[in-house]
PDB file of N, CA and C in Angstrom:
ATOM      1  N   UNK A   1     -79.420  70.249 -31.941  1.00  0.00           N
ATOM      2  CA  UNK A   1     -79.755  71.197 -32.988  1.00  0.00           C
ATOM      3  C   UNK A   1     -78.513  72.027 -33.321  1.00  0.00           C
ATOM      4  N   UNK A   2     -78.032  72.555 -34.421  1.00  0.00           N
ATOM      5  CA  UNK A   2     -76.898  73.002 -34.777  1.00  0.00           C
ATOM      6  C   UNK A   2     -77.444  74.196 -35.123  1.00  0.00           C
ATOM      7  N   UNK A   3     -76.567  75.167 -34.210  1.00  0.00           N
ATOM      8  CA  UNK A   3     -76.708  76.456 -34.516  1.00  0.00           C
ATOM      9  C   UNK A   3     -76.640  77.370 -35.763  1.00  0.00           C
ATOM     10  N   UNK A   4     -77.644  78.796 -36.020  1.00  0.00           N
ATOM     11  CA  UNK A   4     -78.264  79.018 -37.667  1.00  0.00           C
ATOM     12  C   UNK A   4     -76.306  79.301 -38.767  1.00  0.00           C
ATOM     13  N   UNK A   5     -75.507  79.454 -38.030  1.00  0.00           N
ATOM     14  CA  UNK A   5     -74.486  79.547 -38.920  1.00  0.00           C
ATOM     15  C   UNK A   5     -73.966  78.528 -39.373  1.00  0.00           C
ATOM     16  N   UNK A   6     -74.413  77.125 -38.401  1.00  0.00           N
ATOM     17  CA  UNK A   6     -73.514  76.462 -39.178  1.00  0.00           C
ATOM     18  C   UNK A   6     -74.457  75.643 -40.335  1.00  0.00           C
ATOM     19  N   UNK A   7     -75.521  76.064 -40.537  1.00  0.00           N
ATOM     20  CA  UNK A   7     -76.439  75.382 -41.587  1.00  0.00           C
ATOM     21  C   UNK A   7     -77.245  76.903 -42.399  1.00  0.00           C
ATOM     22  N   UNK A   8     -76.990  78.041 -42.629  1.00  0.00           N
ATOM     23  CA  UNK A   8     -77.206  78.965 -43.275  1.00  0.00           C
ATOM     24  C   UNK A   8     -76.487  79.190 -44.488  1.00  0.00           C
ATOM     25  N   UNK A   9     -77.407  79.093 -45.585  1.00  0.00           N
ATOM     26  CA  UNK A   9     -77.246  79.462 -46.788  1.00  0.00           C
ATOM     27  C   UNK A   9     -75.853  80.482 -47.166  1.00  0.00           C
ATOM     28  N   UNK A  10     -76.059  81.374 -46.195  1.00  0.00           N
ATOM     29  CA  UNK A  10     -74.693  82.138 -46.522  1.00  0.00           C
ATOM     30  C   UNK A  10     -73.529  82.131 -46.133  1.00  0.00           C
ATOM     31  N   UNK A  11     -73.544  81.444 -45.161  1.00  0.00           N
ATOM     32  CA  UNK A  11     -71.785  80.328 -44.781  1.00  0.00           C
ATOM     33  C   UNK A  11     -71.432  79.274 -45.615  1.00  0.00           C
ATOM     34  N   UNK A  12     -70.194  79.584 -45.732  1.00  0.00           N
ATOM     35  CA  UNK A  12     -68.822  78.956 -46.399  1.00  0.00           C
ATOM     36  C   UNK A  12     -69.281  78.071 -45.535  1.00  0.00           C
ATOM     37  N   UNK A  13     -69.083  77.464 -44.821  1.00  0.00           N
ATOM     38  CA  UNK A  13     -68.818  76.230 -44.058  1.00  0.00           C
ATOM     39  C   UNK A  13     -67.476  76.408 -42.901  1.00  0.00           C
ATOM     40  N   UNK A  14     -67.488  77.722 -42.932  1.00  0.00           N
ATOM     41  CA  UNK A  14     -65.739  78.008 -42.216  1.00  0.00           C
ATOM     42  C   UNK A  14     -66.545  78.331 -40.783  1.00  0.00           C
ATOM     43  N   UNK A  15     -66.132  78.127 -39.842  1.00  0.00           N
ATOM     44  CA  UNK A  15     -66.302  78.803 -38.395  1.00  0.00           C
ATOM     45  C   UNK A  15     -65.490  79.507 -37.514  1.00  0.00           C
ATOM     46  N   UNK A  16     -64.863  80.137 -37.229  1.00  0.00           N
ATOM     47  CA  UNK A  16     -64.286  80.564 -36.500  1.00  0.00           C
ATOM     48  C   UNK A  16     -64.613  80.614 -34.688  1.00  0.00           C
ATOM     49  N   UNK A  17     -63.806  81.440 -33.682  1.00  0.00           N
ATOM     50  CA  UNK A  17     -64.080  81.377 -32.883  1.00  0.00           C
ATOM     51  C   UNK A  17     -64.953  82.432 -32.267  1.00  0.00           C
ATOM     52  N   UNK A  18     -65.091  83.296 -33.442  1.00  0.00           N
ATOM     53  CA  UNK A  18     -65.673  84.314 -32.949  1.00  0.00           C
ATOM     54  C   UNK A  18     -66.462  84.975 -34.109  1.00  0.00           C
ATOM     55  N   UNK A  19     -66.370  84.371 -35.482  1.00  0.00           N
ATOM     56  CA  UNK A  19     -66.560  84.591 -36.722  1.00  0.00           C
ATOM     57  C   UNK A  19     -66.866  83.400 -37.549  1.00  0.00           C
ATOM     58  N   UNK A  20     -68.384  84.141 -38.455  1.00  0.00           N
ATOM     59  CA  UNK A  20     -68.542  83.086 -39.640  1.00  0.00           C
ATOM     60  C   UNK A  20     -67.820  83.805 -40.798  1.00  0.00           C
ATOM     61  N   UNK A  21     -67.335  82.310 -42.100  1.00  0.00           N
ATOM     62  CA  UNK A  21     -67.281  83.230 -42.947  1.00  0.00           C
ATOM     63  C   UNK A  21     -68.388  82.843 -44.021  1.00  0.00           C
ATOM     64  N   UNK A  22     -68.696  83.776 -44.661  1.00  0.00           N
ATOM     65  CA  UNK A  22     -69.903  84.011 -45.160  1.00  0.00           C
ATOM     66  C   UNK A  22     -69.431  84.595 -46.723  1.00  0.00           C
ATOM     67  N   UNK A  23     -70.923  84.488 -47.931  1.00  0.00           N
ATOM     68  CA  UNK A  23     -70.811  84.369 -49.270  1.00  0.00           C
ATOM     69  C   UNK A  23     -71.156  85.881 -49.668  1.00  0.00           C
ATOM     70  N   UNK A  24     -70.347  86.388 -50.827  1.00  0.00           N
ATOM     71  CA  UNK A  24     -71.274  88.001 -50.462  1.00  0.00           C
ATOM     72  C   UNK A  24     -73.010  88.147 -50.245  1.00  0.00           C
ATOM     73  N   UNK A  25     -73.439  87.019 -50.565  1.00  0.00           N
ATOM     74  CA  UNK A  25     -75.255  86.700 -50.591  1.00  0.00           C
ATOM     75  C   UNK A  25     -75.610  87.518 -48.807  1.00  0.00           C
ATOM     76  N   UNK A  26     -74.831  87.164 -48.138  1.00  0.00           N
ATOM     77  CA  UNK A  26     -75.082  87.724 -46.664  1.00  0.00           C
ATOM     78  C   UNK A  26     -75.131  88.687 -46.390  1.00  0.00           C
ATOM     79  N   UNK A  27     -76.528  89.315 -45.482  1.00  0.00           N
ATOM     80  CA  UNK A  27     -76.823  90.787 -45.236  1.00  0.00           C
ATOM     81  C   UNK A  27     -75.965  91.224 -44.251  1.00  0.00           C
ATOM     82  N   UNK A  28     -75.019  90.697 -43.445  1.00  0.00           N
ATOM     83  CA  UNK A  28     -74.628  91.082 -42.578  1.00  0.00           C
ATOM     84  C   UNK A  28     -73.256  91.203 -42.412  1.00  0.00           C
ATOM     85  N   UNK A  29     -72.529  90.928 -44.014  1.00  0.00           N
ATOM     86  CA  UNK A  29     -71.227  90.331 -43.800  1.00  0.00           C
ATOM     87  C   UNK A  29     -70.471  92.074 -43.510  1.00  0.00           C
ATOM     88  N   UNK A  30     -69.156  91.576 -43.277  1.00  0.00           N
ATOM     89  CA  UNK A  30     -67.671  93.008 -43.026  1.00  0.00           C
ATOM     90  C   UNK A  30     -66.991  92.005 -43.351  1.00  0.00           C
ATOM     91  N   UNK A  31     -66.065  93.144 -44.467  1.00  0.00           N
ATOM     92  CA  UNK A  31     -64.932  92.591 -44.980  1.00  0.00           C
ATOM     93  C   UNK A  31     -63.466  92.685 -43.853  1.00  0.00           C
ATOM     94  N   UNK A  32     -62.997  91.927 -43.611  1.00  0.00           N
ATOM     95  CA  UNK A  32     -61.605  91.848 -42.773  1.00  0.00           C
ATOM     96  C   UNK A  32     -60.773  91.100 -43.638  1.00  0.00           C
ATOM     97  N   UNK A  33     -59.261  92.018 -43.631  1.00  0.00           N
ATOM     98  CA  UNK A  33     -57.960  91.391 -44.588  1.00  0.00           C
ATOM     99  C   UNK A  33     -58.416  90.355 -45.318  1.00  0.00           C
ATOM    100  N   UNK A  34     -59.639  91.359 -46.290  1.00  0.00           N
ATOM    101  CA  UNK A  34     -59.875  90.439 -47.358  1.00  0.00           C
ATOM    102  C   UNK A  34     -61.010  89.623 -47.695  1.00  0.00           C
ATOM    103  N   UNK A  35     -61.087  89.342 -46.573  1.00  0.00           N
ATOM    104  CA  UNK A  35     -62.638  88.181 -46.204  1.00  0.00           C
ATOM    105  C   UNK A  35     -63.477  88.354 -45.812  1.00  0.00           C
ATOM    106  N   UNK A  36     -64.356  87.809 -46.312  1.00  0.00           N
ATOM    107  CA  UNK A  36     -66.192  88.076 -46.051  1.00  0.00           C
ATOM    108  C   UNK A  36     -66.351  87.602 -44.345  1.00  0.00           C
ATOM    109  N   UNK A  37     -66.627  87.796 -43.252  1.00  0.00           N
ATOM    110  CA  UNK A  37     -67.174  87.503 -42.599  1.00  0.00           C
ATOM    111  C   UNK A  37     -68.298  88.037 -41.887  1.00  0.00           C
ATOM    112  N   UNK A  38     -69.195  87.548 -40.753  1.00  0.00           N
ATOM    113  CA  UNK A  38     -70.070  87.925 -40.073  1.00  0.00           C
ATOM    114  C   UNK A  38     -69.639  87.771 -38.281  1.00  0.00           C
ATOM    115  N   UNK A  39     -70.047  88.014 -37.514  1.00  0.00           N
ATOM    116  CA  UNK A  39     -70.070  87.298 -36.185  1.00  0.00           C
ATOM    117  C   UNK A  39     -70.894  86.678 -35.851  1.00  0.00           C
ATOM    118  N   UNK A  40     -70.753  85.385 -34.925  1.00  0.00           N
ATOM    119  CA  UNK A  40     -71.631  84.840 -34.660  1.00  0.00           C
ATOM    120  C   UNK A  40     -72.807  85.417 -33.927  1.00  0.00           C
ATOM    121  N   UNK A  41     -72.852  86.593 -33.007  1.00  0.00           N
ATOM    122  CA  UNK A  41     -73.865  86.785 -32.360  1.00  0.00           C
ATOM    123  C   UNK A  41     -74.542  87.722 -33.337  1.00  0.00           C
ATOM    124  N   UNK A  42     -74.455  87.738 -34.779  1.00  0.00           N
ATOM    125  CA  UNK A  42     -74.928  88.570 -35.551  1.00  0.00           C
ATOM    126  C   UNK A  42     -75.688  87.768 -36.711  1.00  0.00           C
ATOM    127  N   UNK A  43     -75.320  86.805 -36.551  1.00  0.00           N
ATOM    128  CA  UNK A  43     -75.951  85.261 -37.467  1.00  0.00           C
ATOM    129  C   UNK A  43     -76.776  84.953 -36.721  1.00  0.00           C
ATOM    130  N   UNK A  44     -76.719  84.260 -35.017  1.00  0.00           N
ATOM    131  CA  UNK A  44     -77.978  84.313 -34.266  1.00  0.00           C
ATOM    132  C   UNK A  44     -79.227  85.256 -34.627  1.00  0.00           C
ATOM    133  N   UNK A  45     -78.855  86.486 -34.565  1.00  0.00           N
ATOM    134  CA  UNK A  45     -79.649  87.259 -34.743  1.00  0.00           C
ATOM    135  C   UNK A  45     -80.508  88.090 -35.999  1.00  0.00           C
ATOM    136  N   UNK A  46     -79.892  87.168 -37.045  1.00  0.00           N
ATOM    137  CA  UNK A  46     -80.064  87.381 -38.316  1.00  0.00           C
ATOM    138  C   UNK A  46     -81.480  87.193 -38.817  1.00  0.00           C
ATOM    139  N   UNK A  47     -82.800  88.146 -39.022  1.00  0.00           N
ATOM    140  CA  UNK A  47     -83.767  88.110 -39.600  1.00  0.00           C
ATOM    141  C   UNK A  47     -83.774  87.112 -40.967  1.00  0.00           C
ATOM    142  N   UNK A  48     -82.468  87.835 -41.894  1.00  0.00           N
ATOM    143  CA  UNK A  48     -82.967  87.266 -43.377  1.00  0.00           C
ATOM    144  C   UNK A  48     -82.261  86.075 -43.173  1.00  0.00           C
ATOM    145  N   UNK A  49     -82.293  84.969 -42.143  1.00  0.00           N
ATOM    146  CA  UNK A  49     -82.171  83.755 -42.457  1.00  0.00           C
ATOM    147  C   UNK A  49     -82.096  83.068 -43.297  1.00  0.00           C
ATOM    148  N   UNK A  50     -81.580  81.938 -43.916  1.00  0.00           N
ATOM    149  CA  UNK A  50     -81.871  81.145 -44.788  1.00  0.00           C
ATOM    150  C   UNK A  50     -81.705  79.699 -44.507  1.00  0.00           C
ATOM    151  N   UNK A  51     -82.427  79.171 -44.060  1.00  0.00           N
ATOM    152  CA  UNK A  51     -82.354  77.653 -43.583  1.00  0.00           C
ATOM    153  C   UNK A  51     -81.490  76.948 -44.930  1.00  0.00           C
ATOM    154  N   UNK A  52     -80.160  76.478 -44.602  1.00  0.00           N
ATOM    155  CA  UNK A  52     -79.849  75.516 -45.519  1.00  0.00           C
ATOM    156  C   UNK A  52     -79.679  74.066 -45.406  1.00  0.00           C
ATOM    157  N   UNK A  53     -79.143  73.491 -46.040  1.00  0.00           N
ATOM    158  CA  UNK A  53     -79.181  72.072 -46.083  1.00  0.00           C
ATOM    159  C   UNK A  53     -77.890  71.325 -45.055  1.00  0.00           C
ATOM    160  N   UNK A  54     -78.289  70.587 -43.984  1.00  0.00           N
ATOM    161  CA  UNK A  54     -77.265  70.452 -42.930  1.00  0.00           C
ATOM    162  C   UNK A  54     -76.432  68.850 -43.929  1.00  0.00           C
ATOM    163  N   UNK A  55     -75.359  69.153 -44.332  1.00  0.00           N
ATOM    164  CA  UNK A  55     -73.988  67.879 -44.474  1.00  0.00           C
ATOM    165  C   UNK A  55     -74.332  67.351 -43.022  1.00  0.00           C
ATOM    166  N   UNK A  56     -74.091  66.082 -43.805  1.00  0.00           N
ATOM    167  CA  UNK A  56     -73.859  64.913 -43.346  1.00  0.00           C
ATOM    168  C   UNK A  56     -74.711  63.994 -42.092  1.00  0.00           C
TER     169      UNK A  56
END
């Protein structure tokens, strides 16, 4: 099963090691030098989920 960031509506598709990056659509994002991201233990824990469509 692939964890909710890497198949959530509001990820880019980028992962980091410690960070998603995410679309402004995301309730949870902080901007850092520039970029939308979230953390992962904050995507786990993310109520407004959005199940998206898993590539490939």
């Amino acid at each position: 099963m692939k964890e909710k960031y890497n198949t959530c509506k509001h990820s880019t598709g980028n992962v980091g090691e410690l960070v998603v990056y995410v679309k402004p659509s995301c309730p949870n994002y902080t901007k850092i030098r520039g970029s939308l991201v979230s953390s992962k233990i904050r995507c786990k824990k993310c109520k407004g989920w959005e199940g998206g469509q898993v590539n490939g």
